[in-house]
Protein backbone atom coordinates (compact mmCIF):
# COMPACT_ATOMS: atom_id res chain seq x y z
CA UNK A 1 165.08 -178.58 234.45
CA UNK A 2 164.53 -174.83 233.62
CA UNK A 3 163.42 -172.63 236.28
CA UNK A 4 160.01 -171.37 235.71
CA UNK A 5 160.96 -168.00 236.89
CA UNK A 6 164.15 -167.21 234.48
CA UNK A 7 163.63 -164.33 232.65
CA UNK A 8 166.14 -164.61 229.51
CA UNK A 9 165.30 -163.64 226.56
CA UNK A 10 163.60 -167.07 224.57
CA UNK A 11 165.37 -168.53 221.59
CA UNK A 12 162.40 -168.98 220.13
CA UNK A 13 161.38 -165.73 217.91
CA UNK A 14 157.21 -166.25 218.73
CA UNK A 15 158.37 -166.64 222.58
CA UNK A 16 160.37 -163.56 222.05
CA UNK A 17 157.42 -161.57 219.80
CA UNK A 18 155.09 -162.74 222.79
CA UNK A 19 156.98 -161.48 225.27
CA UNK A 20 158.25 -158.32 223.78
CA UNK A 21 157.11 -154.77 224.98
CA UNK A 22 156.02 -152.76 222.07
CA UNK A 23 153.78 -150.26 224.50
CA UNK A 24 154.94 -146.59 223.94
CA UNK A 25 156.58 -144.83 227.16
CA UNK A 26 154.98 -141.81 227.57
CA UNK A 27 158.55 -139.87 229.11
CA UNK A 28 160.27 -140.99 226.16
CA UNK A 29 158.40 -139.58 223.32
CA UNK A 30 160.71 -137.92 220.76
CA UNK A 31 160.68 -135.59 218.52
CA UNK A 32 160.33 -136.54 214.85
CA UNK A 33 160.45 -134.54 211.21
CA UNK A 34 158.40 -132.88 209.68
CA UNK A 35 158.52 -135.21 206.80
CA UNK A 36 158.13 -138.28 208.49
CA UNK A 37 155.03 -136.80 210.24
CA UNK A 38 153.64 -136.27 206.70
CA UNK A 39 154.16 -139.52 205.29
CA UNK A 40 153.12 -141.49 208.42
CA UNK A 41 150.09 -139.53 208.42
CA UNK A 42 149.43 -139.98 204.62
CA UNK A 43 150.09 -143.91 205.17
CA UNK A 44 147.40 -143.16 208.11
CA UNK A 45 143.36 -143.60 207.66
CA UNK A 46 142.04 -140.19 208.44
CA UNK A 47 139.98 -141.75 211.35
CA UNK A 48 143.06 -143.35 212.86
CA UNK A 49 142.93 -142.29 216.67
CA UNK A 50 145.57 -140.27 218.45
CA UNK A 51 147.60 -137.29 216.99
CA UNK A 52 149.97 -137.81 213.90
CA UNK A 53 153.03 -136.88 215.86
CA UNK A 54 152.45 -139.20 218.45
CA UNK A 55 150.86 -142.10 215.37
CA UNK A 56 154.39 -141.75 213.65
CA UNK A 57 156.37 -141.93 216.97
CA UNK A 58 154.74 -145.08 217.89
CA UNK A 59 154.97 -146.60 214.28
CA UNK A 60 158.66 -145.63 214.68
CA UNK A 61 159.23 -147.60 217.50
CA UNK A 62 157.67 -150.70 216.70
CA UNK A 63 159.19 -150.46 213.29
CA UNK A 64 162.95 -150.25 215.70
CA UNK A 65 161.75 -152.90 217.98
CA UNK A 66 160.59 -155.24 216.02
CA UNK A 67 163.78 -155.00 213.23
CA UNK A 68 165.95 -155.53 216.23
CA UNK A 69 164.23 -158.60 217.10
CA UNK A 70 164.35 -159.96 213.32
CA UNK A 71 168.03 -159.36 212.88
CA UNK A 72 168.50 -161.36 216.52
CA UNK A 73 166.48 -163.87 214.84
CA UNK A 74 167.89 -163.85 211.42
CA UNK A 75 171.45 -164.13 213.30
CA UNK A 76 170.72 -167.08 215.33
CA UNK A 77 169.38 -169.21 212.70
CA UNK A 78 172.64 -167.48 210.17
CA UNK A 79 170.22 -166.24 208.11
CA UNK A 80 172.35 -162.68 207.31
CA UNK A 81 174.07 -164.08 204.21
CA UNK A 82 170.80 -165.58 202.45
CA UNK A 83 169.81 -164.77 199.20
CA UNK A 84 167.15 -162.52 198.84
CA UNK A 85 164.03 -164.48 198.20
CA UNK A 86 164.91 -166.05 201.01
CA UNK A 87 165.46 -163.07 203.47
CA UNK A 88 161.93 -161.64 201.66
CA UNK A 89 159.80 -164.93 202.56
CA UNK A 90 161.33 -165.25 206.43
CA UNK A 91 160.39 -161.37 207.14
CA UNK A 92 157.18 -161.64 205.63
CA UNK A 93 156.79 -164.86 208.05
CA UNK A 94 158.00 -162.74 210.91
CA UNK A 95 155.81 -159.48 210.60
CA UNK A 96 152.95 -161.90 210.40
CA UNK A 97 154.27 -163.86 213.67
CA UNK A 98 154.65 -160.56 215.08
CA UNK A 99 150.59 -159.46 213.65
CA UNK A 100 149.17 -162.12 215.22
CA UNK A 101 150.90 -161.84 218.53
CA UNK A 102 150.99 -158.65 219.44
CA UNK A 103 147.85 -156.23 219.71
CA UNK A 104 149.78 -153.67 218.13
CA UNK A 105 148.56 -150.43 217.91
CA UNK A 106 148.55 -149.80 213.80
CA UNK A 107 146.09 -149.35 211.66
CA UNK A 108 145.96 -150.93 207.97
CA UNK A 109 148.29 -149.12 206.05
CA UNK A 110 150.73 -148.82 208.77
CA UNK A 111 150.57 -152.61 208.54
CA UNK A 112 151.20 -152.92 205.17
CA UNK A 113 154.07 -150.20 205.25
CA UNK A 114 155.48 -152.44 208.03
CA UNK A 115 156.52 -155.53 205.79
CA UNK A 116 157.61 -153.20 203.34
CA UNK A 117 159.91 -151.22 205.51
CA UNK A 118 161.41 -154.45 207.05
CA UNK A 119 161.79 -156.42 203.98
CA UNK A 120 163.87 -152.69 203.27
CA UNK A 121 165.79 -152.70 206.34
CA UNK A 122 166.97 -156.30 205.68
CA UNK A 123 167.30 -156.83 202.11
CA UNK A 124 167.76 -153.23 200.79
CA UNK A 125 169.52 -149.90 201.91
CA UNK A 126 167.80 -148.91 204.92
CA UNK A 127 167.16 -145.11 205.52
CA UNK A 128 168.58 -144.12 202.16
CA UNK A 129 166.06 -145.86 200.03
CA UNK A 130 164.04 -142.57 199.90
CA UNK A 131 166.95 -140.88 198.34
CA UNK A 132 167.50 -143.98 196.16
CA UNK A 133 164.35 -143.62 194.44
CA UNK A 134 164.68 -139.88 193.71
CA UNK A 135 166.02 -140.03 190.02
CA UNK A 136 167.54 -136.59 190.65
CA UNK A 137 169.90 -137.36 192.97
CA UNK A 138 172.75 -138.52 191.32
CA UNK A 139 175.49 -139.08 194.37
CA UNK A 140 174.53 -140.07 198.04
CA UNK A 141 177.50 -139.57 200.72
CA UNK A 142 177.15 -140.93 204.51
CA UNK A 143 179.55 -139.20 206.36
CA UNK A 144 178.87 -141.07 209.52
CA UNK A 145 175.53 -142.26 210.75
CA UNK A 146 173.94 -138.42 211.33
CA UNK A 147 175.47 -136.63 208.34
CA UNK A 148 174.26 -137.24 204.63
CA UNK A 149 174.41 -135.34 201.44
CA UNK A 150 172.98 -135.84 197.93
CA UNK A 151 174.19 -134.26 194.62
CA UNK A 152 170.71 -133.06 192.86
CA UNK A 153 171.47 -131.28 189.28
CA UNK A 154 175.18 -130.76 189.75
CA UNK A 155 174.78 -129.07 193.82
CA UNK A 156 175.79 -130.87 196.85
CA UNK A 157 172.74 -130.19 200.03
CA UNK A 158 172.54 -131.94 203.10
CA UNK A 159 169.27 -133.70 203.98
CA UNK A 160 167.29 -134.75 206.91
CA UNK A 161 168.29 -138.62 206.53
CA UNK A 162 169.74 -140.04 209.89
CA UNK A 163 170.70 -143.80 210.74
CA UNK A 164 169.98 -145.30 213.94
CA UNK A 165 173.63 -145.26 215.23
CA UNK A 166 176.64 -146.17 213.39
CA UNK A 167 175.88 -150.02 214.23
CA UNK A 168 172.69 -149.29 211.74
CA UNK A 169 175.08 -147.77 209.34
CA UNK A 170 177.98 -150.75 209.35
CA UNK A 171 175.07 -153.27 208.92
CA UNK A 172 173.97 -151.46 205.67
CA UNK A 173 177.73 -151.43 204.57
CA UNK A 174 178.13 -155.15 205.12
CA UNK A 175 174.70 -155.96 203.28
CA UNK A 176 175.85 -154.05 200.30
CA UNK A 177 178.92 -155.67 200.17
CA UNK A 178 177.49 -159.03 200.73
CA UNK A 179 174.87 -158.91 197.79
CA UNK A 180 178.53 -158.66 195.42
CA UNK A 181 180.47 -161.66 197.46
CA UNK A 182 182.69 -158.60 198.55
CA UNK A 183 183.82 -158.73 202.83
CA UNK A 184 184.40 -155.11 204.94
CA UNK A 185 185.09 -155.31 208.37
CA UNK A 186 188.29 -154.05 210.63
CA UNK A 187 190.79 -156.18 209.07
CA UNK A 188 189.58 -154.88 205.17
CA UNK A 189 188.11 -151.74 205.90
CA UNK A 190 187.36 -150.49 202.43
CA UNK A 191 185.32 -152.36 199.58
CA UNK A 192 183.99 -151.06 196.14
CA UNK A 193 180.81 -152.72 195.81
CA UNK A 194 177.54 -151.79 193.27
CA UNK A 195 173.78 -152.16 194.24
CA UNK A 196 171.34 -154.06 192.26
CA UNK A 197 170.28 -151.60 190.29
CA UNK A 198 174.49 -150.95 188.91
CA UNK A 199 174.96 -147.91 190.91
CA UNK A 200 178.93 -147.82 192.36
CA UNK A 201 178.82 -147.95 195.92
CA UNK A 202 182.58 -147.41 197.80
CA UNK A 203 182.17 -147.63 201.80
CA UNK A 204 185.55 -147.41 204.75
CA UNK A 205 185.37 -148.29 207.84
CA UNK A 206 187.42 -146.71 210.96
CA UNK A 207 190.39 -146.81 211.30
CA UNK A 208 190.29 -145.59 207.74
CA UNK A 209 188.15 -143.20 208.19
CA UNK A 210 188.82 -141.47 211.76
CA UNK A 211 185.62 -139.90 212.19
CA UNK A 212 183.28 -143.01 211.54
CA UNK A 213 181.81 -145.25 208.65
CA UNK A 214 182.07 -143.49 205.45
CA UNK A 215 179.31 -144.64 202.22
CA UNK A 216 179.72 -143.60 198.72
CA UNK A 217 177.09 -144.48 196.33
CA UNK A 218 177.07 -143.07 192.59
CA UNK A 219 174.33 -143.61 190.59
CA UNK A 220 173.51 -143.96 187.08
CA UNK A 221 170.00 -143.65 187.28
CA UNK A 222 166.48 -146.10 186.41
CA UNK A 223 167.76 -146.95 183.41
CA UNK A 224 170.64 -145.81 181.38
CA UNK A 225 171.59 -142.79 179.41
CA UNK A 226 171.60 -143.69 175.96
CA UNK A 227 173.08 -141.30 173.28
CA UNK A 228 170.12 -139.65 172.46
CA UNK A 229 169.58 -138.64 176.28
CA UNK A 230 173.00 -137.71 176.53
CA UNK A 231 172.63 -135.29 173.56
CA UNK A 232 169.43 -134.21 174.38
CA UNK A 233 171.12 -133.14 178.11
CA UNK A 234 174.04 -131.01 176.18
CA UNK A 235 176.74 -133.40 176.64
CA UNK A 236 177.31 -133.38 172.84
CA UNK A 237 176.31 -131.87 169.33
CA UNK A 238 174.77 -133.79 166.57
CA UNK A 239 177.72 -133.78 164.78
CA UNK A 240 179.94 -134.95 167.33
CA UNK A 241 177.08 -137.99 167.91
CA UNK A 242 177.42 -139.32 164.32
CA UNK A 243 181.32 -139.08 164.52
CA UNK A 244 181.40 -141.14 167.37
CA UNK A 245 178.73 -144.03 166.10
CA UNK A 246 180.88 -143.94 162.88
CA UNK A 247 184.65 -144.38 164.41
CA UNK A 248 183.16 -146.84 166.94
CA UNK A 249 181.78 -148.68 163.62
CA UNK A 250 184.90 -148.16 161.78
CA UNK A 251 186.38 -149.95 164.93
CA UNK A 252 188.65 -147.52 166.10
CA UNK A 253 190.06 -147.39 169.42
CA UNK A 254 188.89 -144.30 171.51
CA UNK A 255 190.16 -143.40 175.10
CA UNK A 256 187.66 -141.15 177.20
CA UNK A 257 189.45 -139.27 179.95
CA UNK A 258 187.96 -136.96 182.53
CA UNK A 259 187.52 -136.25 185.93
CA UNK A 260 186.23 -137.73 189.01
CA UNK A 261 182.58 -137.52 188.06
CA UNK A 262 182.32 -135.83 185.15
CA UNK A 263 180.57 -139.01 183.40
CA UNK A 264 183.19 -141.51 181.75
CA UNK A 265 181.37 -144.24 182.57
CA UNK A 266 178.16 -143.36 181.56
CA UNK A 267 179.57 -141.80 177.76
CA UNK A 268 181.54 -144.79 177.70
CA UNK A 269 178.15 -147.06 177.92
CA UNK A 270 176.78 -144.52 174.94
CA UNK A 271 179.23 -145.22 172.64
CA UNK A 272 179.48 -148.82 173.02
CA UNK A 273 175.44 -148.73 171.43
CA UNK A 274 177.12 -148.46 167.95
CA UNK A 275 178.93 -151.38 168.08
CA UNK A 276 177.11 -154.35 165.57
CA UNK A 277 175.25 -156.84 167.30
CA UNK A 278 177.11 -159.58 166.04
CA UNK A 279 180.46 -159.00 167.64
CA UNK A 280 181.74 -160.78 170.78
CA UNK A 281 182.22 -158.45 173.70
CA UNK A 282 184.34 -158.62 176.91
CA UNK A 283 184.24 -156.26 179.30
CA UNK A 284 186.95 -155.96 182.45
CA UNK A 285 185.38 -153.59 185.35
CA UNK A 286 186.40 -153.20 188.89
CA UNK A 287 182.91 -152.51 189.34
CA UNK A 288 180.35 -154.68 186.92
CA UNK A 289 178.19 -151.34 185.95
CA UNK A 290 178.57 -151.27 182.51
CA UNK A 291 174.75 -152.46 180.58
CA UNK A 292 175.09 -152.87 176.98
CA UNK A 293 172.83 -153.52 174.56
CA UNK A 294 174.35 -156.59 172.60
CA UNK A 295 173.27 -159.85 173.11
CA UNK A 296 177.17 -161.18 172.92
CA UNK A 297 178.64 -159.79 175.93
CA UNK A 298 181.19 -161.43 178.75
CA UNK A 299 181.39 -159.26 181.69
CA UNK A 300 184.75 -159.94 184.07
CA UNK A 301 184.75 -158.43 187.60
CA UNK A 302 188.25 -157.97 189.54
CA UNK A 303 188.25 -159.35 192.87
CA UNK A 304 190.40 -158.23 196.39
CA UNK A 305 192.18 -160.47 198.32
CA UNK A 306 190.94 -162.33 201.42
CA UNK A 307 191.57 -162.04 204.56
CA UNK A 308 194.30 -164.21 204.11
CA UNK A 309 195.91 -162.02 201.37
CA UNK A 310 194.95 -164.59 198.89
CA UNK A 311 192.72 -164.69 195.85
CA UNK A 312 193.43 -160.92 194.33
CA UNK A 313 192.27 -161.02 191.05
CA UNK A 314 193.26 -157.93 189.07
CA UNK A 315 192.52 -156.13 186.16
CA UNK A 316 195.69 -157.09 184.40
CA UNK A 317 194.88 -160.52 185.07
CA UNK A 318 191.39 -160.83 183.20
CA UNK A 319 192.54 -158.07 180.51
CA UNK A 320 195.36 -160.88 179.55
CA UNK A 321 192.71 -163.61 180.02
CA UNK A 322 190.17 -161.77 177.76
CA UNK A 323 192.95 -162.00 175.07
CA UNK A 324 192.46 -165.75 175.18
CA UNK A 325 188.02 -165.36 174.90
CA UNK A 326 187.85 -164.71 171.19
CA UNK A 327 186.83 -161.22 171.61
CA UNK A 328 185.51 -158.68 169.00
CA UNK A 329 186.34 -155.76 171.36
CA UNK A 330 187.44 -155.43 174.76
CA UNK A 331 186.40 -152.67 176.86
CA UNK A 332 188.19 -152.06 180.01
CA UNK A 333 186.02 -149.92 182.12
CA UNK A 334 189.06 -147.90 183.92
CA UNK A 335 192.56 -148.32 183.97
CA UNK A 336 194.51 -147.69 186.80
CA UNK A 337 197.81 -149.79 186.35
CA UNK A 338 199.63 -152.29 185.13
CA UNK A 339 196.91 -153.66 182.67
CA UNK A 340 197.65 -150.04 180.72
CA UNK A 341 200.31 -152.20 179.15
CA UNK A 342 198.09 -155.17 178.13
CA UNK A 343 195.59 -153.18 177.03
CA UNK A 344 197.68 -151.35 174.29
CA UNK A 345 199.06 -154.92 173.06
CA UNK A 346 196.31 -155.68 172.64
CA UNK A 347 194.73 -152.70 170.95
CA UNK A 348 197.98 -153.19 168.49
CA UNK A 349 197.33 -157.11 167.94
CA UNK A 350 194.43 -157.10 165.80
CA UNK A 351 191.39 -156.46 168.84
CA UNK A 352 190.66 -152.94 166.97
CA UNK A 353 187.63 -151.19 168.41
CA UNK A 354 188.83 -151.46 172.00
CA UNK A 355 187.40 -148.55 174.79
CA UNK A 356 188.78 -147.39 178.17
CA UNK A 357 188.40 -144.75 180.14
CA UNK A 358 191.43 -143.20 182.58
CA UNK A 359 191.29 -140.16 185.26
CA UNK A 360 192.77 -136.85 183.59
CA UNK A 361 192.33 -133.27 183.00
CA UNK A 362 192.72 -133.08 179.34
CA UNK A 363 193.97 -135.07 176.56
CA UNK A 364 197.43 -134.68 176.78
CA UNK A 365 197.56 -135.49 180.47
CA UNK A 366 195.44 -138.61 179.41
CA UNK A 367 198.27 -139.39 177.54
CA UNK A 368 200.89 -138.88 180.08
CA UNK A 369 199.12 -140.70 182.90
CA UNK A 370 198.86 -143.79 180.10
CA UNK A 371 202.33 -144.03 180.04
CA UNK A 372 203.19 -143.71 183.70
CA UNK A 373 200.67 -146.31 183.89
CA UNK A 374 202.40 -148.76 181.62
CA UNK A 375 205.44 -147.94 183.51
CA UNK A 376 203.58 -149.54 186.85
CA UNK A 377 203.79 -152.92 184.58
CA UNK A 378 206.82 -153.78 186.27
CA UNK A 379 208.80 -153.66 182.59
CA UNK A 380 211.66 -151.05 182.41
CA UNK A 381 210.54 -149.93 178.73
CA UNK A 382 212.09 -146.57 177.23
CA UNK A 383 209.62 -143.64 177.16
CA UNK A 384 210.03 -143.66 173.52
CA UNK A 385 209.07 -147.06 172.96
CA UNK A 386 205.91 -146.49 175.10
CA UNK A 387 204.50 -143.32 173.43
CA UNK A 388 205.17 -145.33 170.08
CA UNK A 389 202.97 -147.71 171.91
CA UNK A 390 200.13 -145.01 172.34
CA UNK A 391 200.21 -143.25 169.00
CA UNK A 392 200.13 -146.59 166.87
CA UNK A 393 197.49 -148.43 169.19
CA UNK A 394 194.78 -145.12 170.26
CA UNK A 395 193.59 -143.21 168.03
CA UNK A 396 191.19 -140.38 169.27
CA UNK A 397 190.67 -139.05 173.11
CA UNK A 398 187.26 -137.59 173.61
CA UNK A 399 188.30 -135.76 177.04
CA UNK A 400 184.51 -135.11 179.41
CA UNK A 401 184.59 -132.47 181.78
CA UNK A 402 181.97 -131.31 184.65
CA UNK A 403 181.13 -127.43 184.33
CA UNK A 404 180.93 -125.02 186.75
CA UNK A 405 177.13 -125.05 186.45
CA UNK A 406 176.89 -129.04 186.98
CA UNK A 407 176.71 -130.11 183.44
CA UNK A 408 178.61 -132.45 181.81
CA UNK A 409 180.35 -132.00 178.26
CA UNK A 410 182.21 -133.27 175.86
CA UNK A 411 184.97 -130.60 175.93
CA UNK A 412 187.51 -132.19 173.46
CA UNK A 413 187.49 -134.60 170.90
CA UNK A 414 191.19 -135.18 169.64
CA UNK A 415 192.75 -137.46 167.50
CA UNK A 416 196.18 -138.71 167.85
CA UNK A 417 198.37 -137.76 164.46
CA UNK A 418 201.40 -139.29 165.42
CA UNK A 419 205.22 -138.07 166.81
CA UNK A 420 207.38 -135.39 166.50
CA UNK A 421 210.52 -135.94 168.23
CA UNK A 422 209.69 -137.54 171.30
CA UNK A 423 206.41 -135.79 171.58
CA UNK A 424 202.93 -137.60 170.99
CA UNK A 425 200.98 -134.72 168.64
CA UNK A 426 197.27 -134.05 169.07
CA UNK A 427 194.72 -131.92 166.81
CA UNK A 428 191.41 -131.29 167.89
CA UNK A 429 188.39 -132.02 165.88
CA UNK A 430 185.61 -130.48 168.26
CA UNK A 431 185.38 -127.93 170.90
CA UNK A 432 182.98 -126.37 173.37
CA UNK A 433 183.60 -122.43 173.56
CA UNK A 434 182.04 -120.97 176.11
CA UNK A 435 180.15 -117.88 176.21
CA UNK A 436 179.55 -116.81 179.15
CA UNK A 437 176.45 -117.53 182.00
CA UNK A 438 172.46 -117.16 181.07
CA UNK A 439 171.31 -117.57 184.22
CA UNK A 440 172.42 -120.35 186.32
CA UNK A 441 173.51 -122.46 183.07
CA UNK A 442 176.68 -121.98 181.00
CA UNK A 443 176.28 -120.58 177.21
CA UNK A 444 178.42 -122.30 174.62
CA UNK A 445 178.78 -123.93 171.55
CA UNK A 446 180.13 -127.29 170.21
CA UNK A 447 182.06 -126.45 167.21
CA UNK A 448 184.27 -128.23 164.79
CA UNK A 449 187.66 -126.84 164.29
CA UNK A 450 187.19 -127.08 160.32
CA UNK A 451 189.80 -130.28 160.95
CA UNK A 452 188.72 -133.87 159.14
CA UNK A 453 190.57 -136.73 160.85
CA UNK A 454 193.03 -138.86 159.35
CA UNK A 455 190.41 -141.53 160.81
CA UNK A 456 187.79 -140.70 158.35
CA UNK A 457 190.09 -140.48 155.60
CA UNK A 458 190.77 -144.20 156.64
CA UNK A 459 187.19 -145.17 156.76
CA UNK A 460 186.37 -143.66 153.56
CA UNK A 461 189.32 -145.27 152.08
CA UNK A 462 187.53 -147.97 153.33
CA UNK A 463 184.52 -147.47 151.79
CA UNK A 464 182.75 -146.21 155.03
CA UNK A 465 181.01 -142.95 153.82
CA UNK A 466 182.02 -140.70 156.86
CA UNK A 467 179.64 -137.31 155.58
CA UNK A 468 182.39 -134.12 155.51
CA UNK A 469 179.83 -131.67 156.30
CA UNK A 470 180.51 -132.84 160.33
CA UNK A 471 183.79 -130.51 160.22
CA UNK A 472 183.14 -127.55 158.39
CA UNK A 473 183.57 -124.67 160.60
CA UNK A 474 179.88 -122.81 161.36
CA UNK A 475 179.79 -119.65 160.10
């Protein structure tokens, strides 16, 4: 029989609500910012009692408390994994346990905000969900649990966000990873992962990352960029829009290339709108973030191995299998390796209209890295044979590049005319030329190098009226 007198903590989560302490010491009052003074105190009836330092403090506290309890509780009854609807319907339960309880000192809206911030805590991204909702901030890094930094219009600032410890910060990871059937912990302590919303999300754990948990989230915004936007934003001319809805049309195999960041992904997306809705398309992402408009599409997802070392899934793997899914067009959403190889068989097989998108600094080193790439296949082809390869299966490479003031353009678009020697030969078809700085934004001009592409020649040929009046040089 139990003692009467034991004093462990009860299994039961109304015991443990019941006999929680929720009361605020008065030594251990600390210091709070400014801004979540201000939006405690908004959340706050004006005739709330006490001071709003000491209101938001308190609010704090239970809010810590009473999450710590739920997760003990959601861990017990192995709740962590659930789905979401789930997770949603047993917090709601438990702030209302804990309401009923507890004479807890919060008024009305502090109530409400209570459920909300839990049902954050535990189904969404914690602390950062502030900076989540801002759709200016287009990168959030967590260096550590007390160190984060947004990019807002191209500049990197540090803000005032701060996780509980880096416990807080690894349970956020896992979550994240979770939602996507992806694992982190010490024995795989890196994971590219994407939130509900598509935004890329890469986290590392120590001893990866010496210094503490490290989280990575790019995002791509409340809803996507479409070509107009993009145009509208100075990523592009007119000119260069309607050549790239007509090649894409014309089914004609584009590679983008650019930096880290500079917006592959999201172009990528843009072009893709001009393809009919009546084609079947598969797309092959490490990353599912790719939202296209068609009604036809298959998206395939690579997958890591286990813990085990089992179960890898690559990108080569579901670029051959797509071969075998009657596609239309296959877009591969990066390629990093060995599937380089597939991916040109295939663009040379009959799958015209194929997109990808590889890490470079300008066309020509788009081209280079493509063959090293299909070198990584494991085949020892000639260089010769695998620049033939190239120039017969790609035929333009729109290159992106981030400015110096934050903006991305379209900096080349080249076309691929073929070989000289051993030599894959590239003409471009539109520029930017900068001018100079007005202000904090770069001055330039898209311009078209007075060059019409063997491509439209093609189309034409075709009987796909590609208008001329796209290249002739402005005057």
């Amino acid at each position: 029989m139990n003692d009467p007198s034991d004093n462990r903590t009860p299994r039961d989560p109304r015991q443990m609500l019941s006999r929680a302490s929720l009361a605020l010491p008065r030594d251990h009052v600390r210091a709070v910012s400014k801004r979540t003074t201000s939006s405690s105190a908004m959340a706050a009836p004006k005739a709330a009692s006490g001071p709003p330092r000491s209101a938001a403090v308190s609010y704090l506290r239970i809010k810590s408390d009473l999450h710590q309890q739920l997760l003990t509780d959601l861990d017990r009854r192995n709740l962590i994994s659930a789905g979401e609807d789930q997770l949603a319907e047993v917090v709601e339960d438990f702030v209302d346990q804990a309401l009923e309880l507890q004479d807890l000192p919060l008024n009305d809206g502090e109530r409400r905000q209570l459920v909300d911030d839990l049902l954050e805590e535990t189904l969404g991204v914690g602390p950062l969900a502030p900076l989540l909702a801002d759709p200016a901030v287009t990168d959030v890094l967590v260096n550590g649990p007390y160190q984060v930094y947004i990019e807002r219009f191209g500049h990197l600032e540090k803000t005032d966000v701060r996780f509980r410890d880096t416990e807080h910060l690894v349970r956020i990871i896992q979550r994240i990873a979770a939602r996507v059937g992806r694992r982190i912990d010490e024995a795989s302590p890196m994971v590219d992962a994407r939130l509900p919303d598509g935004s890329r999300v890469n986290a590392t754990l120590p001893p990866v990352t010496i210094d503490g948990p490290t989280l990575s989230i790019r995002r791509f915004g409340r809803r996507r960029l479409r070509r107009d936007d993009l145009m509208n934003l100075g990523m592009f001319s007119p000119a260069m829009r309607q050549l790239m809805a007509w090649v894409v049309r014309g089914r004609k195999n584009i590679l983008i290339s650019g930096g880290t960041g500079s917006g592959k992904s999201t172009f990528l997306g843009a072009a893709a709108e001009a393809i009919p809705d009546r084609e079947r398309i598969v797309t092959v992402e490490d990353a599912a973030e790719l939202i296209l408009d068609q009604q036809h599409v298959v998206r395939m997802e690579t997958r890591p191995p286990n813990i085990e070392g089992l179960g890898r899934i690559a990108a080569r793997d579901l670029v051959i299998n797509a071969l075998r899914m009657r596609p239309d067009r296959i877009i591969v959403g990066e390629v990093r390796g060995g599937e380089a190889l597939d991916m040109l068989q295939a663009m040379n097989t009959g799958h015209d209209g194929s997109l990808t998108t590889i890490h470079a600094n300008s066309p020509r080193d788009a081209l280079a890295r493509l063959e090293t790439m299909v070198l990584m296949a494991g085949l020892e082809l000639p260089s010769r044979a695998i620049r033939e390869q190239i120039v017969s299966a790609i035929q333009l490479v729109i290159h992106i590049r981030r400015y110096e003031d934050g903006v991305r353009r379209v900096q080349t678009i080249a076309e691929i005319t073929g070989m000289e020697g051993d030599t894959p030969q590239l003409q471009d078809i539109f520029v930017f030329r900068s001018r100079g700085r007005q202000g904090k934004r770069l001055a330039g001009d898209f311009v078209a190098t007075g060059i019409v592409p063997r491509v439209v020649e093609q189309m034409r040929a075709e009987n796909i009226e590609v208008p001329l009046h796209l290249f002739h040089v402005a005057q």
